[in-house]
C-alpha atoms as a PDB file:
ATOM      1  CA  UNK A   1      80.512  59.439  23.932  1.00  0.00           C
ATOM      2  CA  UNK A   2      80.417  63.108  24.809  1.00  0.00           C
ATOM      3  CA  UNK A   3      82.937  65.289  25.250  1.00  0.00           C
ATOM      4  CA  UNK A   4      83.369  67.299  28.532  1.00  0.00           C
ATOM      5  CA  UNK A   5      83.820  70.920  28.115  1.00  0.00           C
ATOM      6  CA  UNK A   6      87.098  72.248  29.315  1.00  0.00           C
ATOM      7  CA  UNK A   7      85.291  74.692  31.649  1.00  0.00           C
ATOM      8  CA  UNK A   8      83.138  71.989  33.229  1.00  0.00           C
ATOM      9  CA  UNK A   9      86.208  70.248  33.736  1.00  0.00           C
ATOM     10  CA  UNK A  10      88.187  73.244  35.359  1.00  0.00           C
ATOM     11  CA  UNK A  11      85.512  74.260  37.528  1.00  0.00           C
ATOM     12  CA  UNK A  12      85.092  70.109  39.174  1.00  0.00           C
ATOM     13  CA  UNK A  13      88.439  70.800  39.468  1.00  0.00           C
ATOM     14  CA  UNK A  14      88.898  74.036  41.345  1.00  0.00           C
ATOM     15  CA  UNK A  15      85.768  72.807  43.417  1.00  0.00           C
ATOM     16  CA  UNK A  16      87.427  69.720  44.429  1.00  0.00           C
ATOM     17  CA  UNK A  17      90.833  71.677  45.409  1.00  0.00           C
ATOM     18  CA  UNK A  18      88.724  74.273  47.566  1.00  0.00           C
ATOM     19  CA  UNK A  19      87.324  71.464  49.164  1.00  0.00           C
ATOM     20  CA  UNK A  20      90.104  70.406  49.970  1.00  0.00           C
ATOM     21  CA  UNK A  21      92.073  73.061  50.902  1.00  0.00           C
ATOM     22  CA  UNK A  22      89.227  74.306  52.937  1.00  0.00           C
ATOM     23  CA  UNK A  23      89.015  70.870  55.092  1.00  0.00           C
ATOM     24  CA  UNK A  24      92.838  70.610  56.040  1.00  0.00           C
ATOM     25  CA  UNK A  25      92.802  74.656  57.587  1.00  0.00           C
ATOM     26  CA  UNK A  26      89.309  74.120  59.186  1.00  0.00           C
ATOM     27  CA  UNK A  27      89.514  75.273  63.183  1.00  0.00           C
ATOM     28  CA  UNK A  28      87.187  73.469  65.253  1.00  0.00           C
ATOM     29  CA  UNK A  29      84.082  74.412  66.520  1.00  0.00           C
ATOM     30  CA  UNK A  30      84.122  77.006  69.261  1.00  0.00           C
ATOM     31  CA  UNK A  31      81.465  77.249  72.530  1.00  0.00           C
ATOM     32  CA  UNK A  32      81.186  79.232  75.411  1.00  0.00           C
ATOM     33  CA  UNK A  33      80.824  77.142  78.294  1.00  0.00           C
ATOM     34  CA  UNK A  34      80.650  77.324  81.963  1.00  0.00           C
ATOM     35  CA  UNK A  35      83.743  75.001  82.862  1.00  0.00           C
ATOM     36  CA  UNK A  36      82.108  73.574  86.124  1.00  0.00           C
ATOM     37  CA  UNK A  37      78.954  72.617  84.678  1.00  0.00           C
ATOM     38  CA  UNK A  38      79.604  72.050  80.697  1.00  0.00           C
ATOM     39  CA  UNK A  39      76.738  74.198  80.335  1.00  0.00           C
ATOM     40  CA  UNK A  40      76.989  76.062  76.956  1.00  0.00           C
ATOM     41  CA  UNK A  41      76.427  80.495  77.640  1.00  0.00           C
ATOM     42  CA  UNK A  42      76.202  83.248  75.178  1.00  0.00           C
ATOM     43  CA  UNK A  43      79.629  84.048  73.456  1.00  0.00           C
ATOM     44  CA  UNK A  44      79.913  87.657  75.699  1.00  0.00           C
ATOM     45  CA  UNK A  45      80.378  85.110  78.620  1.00  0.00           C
ATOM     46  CA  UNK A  46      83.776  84.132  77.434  1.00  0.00           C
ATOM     47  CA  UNK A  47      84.733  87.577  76.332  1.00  0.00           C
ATOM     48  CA  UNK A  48      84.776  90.000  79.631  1.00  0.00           C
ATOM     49  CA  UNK A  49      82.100  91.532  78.498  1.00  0.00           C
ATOM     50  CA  UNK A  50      79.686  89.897  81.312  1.00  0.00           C
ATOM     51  CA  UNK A  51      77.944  91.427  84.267  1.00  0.00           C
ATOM     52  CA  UNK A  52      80.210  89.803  86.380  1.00  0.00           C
ATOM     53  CA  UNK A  53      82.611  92.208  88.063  1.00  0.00           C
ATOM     54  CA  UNK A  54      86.072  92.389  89.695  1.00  0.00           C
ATOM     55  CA  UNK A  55      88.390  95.168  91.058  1.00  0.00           C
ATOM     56  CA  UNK A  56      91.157  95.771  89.265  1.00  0.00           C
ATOM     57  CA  UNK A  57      94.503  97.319  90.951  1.00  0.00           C
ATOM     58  CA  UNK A  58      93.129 100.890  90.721  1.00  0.00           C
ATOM     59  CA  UNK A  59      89.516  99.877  92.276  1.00  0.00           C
ATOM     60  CA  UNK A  60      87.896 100.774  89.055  1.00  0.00           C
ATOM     61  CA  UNK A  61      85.240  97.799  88.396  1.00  0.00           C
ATOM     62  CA  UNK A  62      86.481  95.099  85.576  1.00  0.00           C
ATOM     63  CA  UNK A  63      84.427  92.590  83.754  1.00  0.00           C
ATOM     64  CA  UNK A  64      85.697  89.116  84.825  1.00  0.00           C
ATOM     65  CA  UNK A  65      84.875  86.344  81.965  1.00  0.00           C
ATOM     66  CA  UNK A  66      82.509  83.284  83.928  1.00  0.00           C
ATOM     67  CA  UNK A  67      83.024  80.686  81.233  1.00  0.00           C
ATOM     68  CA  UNK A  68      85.683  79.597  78.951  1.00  0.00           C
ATOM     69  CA  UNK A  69      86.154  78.453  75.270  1.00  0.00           C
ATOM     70  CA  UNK A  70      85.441  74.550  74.454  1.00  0.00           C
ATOM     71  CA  UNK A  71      86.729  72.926  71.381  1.00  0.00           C
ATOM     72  CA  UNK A  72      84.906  70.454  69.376  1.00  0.00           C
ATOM     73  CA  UNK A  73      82.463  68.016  70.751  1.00  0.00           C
ATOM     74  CA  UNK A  74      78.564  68.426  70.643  1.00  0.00           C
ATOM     75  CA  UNK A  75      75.369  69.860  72.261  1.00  0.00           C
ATOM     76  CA  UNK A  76      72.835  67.823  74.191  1.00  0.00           C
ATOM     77  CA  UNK A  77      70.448  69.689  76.285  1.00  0.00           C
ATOM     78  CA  UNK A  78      72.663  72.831  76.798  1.00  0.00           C
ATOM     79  CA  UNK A  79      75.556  70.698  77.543  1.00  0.00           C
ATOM     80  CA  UNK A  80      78.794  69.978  75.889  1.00  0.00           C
ATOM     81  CA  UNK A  81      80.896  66.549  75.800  1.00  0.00           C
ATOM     82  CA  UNK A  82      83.744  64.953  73.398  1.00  0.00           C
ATOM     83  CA  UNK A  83      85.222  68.211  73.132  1.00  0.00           C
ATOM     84  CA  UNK A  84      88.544  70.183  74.956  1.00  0.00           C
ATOM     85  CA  UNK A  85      88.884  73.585  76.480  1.00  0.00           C
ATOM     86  CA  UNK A  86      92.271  72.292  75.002  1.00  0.00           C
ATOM     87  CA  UNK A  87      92.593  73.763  71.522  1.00  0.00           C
ATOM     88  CA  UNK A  88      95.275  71.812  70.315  1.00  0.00           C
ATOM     89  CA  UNK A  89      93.663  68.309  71.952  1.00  0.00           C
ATOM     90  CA  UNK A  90      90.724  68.849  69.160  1.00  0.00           C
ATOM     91  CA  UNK A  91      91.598  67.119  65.770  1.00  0.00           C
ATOM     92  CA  UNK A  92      90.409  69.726  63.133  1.00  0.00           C
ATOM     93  CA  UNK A  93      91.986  67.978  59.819  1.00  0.00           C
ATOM     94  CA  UNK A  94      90.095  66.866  57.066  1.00  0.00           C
ATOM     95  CA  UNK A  95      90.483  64.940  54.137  1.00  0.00           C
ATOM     96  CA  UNK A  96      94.114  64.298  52.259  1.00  0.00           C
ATOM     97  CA  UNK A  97      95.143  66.116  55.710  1.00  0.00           C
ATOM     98  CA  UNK A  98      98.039  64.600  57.770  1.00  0.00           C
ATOM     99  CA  UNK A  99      99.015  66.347  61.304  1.00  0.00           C
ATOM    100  CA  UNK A 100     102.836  66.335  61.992  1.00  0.00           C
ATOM    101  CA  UNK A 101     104.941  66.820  65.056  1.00  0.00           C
ATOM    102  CA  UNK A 102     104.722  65.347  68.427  1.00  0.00           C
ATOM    103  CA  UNK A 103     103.782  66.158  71.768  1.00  0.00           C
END
């Protein structure tokens, strides 16, 4: 029978914790998307950093976000679904990972 080394066995080790560690802080996936149409835009969209303009109090023009951040979910011809725009309604634990508190 052969004998592991003791560095083979520390690095399965430290690969299995970082894993692990790694799953239970993972945030969930984030998507610009248009909140009428669950159409998916570029990130700038969400940001303020569109074409679109307002007024703000002084009259100087401001850049006025058109879509919002959704949570989760998936992508089927440019449109999202199972997701949130709710961050906290998206599950993002992993394995070994338990969530606490109520709501």
């Amino acid at each position: 029978m052969r004998r592991l080394r003791s560095s083979t066995v520390v690095l399965g080790g430290m690969g299995v914790l970082a894993a692990t560690i790694t799953a239970c802080g993972s945030e969930p996936d984030k998507r610009c998307v248009d909140p009428l149409t669950r159409e998916q835009l570029p990130r700038y969209e969400c940001d303020g950093k569109s074409s679109g303009s307002g007024t703000s109090g002084s009259g100087t023009a401001v850049a006025t976000p058109r879509g919002s951040y959704y949570y989760g979910g998936s992508v089927s011809d440019n449109k999202v679904s199972g997701g949130s725009f709710n961050k906290t309604a998206v599950d993002s634990g992993g394995f070994g990972c338990s969530r606490t508190g109520g709501g």
